[in-house]
C-alpha atoms as a PDB file:
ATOM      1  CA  UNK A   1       0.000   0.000   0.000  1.00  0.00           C
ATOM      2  CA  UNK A   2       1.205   3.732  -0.890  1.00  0.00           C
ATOM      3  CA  UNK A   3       2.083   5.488   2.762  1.00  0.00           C
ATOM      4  CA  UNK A   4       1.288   8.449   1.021  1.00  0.00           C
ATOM      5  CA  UNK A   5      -2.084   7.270   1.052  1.00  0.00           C
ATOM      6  CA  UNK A   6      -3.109   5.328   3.941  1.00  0.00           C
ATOM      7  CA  UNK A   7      -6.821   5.609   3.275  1.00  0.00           C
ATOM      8  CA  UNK A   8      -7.050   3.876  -0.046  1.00  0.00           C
ATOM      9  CA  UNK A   9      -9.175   0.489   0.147  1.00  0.00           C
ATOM     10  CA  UNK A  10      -7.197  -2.568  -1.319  1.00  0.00           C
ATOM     11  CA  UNK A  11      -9.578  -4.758  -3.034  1.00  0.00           C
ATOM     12  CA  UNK A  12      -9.996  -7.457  -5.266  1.00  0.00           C
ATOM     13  CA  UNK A  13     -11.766  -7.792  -8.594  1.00  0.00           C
ATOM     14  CA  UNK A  14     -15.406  -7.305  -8.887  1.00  0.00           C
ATOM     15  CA  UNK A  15     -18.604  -4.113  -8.998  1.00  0.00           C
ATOM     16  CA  UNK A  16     -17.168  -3.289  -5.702  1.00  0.00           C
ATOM     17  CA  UNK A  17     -13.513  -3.140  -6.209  1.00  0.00           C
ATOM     18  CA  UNK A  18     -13.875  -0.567  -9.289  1.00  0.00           C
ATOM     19  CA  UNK A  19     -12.289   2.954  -8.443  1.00  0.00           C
ATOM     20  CA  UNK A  20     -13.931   5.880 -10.491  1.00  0.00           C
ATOM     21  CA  UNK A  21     -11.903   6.906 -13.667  1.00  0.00           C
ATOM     22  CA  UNK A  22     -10.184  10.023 -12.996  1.00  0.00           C
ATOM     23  CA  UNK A  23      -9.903   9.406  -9.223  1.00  0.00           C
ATOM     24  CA  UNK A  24      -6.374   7.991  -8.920  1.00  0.00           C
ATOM     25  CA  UNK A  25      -7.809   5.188  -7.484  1.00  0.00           C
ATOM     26  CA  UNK A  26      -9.362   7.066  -4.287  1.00  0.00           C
ATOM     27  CA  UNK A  27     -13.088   7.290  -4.768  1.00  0.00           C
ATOM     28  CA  UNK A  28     -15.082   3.951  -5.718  1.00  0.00           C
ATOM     29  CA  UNK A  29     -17.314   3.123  -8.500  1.00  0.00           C
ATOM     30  CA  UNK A  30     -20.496   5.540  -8.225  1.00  0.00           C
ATOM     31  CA  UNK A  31     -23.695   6.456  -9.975  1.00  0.00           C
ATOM     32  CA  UNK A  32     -23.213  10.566  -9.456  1.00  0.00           C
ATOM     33  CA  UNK A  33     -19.750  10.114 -11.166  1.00  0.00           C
ATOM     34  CA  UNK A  34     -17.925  11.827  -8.575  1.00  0.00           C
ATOM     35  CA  UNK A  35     -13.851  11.499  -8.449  1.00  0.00           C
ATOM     36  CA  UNK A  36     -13.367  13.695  -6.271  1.00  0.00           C
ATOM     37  CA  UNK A  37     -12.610  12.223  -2.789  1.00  0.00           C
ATOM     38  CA  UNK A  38     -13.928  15.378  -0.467  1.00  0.00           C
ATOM     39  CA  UNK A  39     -16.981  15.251  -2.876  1.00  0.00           C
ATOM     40  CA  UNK A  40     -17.777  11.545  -2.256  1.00  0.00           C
ATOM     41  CA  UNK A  41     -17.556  11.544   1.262  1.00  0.00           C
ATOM     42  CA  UNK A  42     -19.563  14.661   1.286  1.00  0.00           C
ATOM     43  CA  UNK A  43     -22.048  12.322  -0.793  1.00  0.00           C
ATOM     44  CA  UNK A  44     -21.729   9.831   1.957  1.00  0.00           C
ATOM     45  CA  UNK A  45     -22.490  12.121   4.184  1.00  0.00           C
ATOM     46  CA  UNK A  46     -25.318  13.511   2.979  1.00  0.00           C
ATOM     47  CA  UNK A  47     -26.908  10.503   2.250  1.00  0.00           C
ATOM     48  CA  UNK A  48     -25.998   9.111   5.944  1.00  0.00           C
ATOM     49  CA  UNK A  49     -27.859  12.218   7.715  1.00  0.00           C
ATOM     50  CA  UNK A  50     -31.029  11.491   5.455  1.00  0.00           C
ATOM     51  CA  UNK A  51     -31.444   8.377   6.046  1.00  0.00           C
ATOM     52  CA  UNK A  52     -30.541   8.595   9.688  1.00  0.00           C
ATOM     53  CA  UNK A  53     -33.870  11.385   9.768  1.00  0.00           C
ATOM     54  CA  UNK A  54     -35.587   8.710   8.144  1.00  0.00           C
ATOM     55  CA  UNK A  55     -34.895   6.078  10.345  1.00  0.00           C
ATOM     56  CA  UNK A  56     -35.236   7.876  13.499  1.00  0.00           C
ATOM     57  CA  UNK A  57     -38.710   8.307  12.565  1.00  0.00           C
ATOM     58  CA  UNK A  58     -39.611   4.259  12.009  1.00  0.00           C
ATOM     59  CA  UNK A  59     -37.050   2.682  14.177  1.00  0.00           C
ATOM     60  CA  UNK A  60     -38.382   2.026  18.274  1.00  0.00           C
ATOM     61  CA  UNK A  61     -37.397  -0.215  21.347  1.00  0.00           C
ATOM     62  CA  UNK A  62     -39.534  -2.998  19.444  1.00  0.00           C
ATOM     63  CA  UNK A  63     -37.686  -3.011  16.435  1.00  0.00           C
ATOM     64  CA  UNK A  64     -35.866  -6.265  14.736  1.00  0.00           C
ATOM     65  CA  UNK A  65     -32.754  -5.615  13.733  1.00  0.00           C
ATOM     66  CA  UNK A  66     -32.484  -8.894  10.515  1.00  0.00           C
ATOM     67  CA  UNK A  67     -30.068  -8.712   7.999  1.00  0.00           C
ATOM     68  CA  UNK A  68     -32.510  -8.230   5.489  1.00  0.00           C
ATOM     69  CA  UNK A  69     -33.186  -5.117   7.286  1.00  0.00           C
ATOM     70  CA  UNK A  70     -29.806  -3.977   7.571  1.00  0.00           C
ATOM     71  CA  UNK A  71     -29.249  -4.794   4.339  1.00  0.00           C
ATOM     72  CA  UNK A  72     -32.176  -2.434   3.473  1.00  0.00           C
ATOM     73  CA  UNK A  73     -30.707   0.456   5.952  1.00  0.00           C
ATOM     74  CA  UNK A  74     -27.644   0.275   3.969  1.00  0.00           C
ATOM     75  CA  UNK A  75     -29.375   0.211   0.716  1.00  0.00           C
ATOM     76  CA  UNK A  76     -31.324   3.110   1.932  1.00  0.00           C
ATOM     77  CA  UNK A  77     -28.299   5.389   2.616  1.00  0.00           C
ATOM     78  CA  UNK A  78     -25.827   4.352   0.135  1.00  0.00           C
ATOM     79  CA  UNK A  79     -28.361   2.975  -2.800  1.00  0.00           C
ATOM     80  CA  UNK A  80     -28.597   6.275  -4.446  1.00  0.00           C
ATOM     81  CA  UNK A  81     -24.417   6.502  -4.513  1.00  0.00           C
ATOM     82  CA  UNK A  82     -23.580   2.840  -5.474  1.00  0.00           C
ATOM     83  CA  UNK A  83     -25.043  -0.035  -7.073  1.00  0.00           C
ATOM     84  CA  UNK A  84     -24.064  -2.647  -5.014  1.00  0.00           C
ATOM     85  CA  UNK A  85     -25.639  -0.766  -1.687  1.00  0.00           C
ATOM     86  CA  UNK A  86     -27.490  -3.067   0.703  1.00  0.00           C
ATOM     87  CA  UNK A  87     -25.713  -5.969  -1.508  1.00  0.00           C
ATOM     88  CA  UNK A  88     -23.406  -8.696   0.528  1.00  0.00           C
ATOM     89  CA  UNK A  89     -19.841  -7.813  -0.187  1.00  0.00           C
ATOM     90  CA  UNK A  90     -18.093 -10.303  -3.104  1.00  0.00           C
ATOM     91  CA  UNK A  91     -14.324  -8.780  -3.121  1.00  0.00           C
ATOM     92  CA  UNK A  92     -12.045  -8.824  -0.290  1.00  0.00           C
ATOM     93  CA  UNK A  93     -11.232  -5.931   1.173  1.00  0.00           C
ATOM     94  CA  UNK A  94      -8.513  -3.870   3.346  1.00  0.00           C
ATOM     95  CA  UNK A  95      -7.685  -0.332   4.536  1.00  0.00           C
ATOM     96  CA  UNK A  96      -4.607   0.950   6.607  1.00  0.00           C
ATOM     97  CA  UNK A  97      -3.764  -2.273   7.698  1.00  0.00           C
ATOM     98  CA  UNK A  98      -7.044  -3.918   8.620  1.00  0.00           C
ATOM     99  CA  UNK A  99      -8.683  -6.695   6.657  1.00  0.00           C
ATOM    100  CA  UNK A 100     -12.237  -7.131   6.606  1.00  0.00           C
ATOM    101  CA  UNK A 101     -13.711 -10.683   7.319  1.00  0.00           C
ATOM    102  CA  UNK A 102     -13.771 -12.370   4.116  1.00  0.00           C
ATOM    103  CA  UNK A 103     -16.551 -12.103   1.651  1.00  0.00           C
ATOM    104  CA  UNK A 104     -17.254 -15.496   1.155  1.00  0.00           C
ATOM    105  CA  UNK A 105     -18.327 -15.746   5.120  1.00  0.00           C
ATOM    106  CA  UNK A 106     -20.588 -12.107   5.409  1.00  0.00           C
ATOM    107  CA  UNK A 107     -24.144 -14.052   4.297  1.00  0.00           C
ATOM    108  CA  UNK A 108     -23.564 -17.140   6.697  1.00  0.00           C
ATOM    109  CA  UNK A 109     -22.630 -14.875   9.177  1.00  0.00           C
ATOM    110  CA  UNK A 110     -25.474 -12.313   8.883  1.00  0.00           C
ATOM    111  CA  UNK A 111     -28.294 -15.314   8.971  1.00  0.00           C
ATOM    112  CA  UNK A 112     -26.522 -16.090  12.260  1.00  0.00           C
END
Protein backbone atom coordinates (compact mmCIF):
# COMPACT_ATOMS: atom_id res chain seq x y z
CA UNK A 1 0.00 0.00 0.00
CA UNK A 2 1.20 3.73 -0.89
CA UNK A 3 2.08 5.49 2.76
CA UNK A 4 1.29 8.45 1.02
CA UNK A 5 -2.08 7.27 1.05
CA UNK A 6 -3.11 5.33 3.94
CA UNK A 7 -6.82 5.61 3.27
CA UNK A 8 -7.05 3.88 -0.05
CA UNK A 9 -9.18 0.49 0.15
CA UNK A 10 -7.20 -2.57 -1.32
CA UNK A 11 -9.58 -4.76 -3.03
CA UNK A 12 -10.00 -7.46 -5.27
CA UNK A 13 -11.77 -7.79 -8.59
CA UNK A 14 -15.41 -7.31 -8.89
CA UNK A 15 -18.60 -4.11 -9.00
CA UNK A 16 -17.17 -3.29 -5.70
CA UNK A 17 -13.51 -3.14 -6.21
CA UNK A 18 -13.88 -0.57 -9.29
CA UNK A 19 -12.29 2.95 -8.44
CA UNK A 20 -13.93 5.88 -10.49
CA UNK A 21 -11.90 6.91 -13.67
CA UNK A 22 -10.18 10.02 -13.00
CA UNK A 23 -9.90 9.41 -9.22
CA UNK A 24 -6.37 7.99 -8.92
CA UNK A 25 -7.81 5.19 -7.48
CA UNK A 26 -9.36 7.07 -4.29
CA UNK A 27 -13.09 7.29 -4.77
CA UNK A 28 -15.08 3.95 -5.72
CA UNK A 29 -17.31 3.12 -8.50
CA UNK A 30 -20.50 5.54 -8.23
CA UNK A 31 -23.70 6.46 -9.97
CA UNK A 32 -23.21 10.57 -9.46
CA UNK A 33 -19.75 10.11 -11.17
CA UNK A 34 -17.93 11.83 -8.57
CA UNK A 35 -13.85 11.50 -8.45
CA UNK A 36 -13.37 13.69 -6.27
CA UNK A 37 -12.61 12.22 -2.79
CA UNK A 38 -13.93 15.38 -0.47
CA UNK A 39 -16.98 15.25 -2.88
CA UNK A 40 -17.78 11.54 -2.26
CA UNK A 41 -17.56 11.54 1.26
CA UNK A 42 -19.56 14.66 1.29
CA UNK A 43 -22.05 12.32 -0.79
CA UNK A 44 -21.73 9.83 1.96
CA UNK A 45 -22.49 12.12 4.18
CA UNK A 46 -25.32 13.51 2.98
CA UNK A 47 -26.91 10.50 2.25
CA UNK A 48 -26.00 9.11 5.94
CA UNK A 49 -27.86 12.22 7.72
CA UNK A 50 -31.03 11.49 5.45
CA UNK A 51 -31.44 8.38 6.05
CA UNK A 52 -30.54 8.60 9.69
CA UNK A 53 -33.87 11.39 9.77
CA UNK A 54 -35.59 8.71 8.14
CA UNK A 55 -34.90 6.08 10.35
CA UNK A 56 -35.24 7.88 13.50
CA UNK A 57 -38.71 8.31 12.56
CA UNK A 58 -39.61 4.26 12.01
CA UNK A 59 -37.05 2.68 14.18
CA UNK A 60 -38.38 2.03 18.27
CA UNK A 61 -37.40 -0.21 21.35
CA UNK A 62 -39.53 -3.00 19.44
CA UNK A 63 -37.69 -3.01 16.44
CA UNK A 64 -35.87 -6.27 14.74
CA UNK A 65 -32.75 -5.61 13.73
CA UNK A 66 -32.48 -8.89 10.51
CA UNK A 67 -30.07 -8.71 8.00
CA UNK A 68 -32.51 -8.23 5.49
CA UNK A 69 -33.19 -5.12 7.29
CA UNK A 70 -29.81 -3.98 7.57
CA UNK A 71 -29.25 -4.79 4.34
CA UNK A 72 -32.18 -2.43 3.47
CA UNK A 73 -30.71 0.46 5.95
CA UNK A 74 -27.64 0.27 3.97
CA UNK A 75 -29.37 0.21 0.72
CA UNK A 76 -31.32 3.11 1.93
CA UNK A 77 -28.30 5.39 2.62
CA UNK A 78 -25.83 4.35 0.14
CA UNK A 79 -28.36 2.98 -2.80
CA UNK A 80 -28.60 6.28 -4.45
CA UNK A 81 -24.42 6.50 -4.51
CA UNK A 82 -23.58 2.84 -5.47
CA UNK A 83 -25.04 -0.04 -7.07
CA UNK A 84 -24.06 -2.65 -5.01
CA UNK A 85 -25.64 -0.77 -1.69
CA UNK A 86 -27.49 -3.07 0.70
CA UNK A 87 -25.71 -5.97 -1.51
CA UNK A 88 -23.41 -8.70 0.53
CA UNK A 89 -19.84 -7.81 -0.19
CA UNK A 90 -18.09 -10.30 -3.10
CA UNK A 91 -14.32 -8.78 -3.12
CA UNK A 92 -12.04 -8.82 -0.29
CA UNK A 93 -11.23 -5.93 1.17
CA UNK A 94 -8.51 -3.87 3.35
CA UNK A 95 -7.68 -0.33 4.54
CA UNK A 96 -4.61 0.95 6.61
CA UNK A 97 -3.76 -2.27 7.70
CA UNK A 98 -7.04 -3.92 8.62
CA UNK A 99 -8.68 -6.69 6.66
CA UNK A 100 -12.24 -7.13 6.61
CA UNK A 101 -13.71 -10.68 7.32
CA UNK A 102 -13.77 -12.37 4.12
CA UNK A 103 -16.55 -12.10 1.65
CA UNK A 104 -17.25 -15.50 1.16
CA UNK A 105 -18.33 -15.75 5.12
CA UNK A 106 -20.59 -12.11 5.41
CA UNK A 107 -24.14 -14.05 4.30
CA UNK A 108 -23.56 -17.14 6.70
CA UNK A 109 -22.63 -14.88 9.18
CA UNK A 110 -25.47 -12.31 8.88
CA UNK A 111 -28.29 -15.31 8.97
CA UNK A 112 -26.52 -16.09 12.26
Amino acid sequence: MNPSRPFKYRLTPGIEGEYEPGSRGRVLRNKLGINRKAEIDLAEVEALSSAQFRYLNTVTDQTVFTADFLRAMHRDWLGGIYEWAGCYRTVEMSKSGFTWPPASRIADNMRR
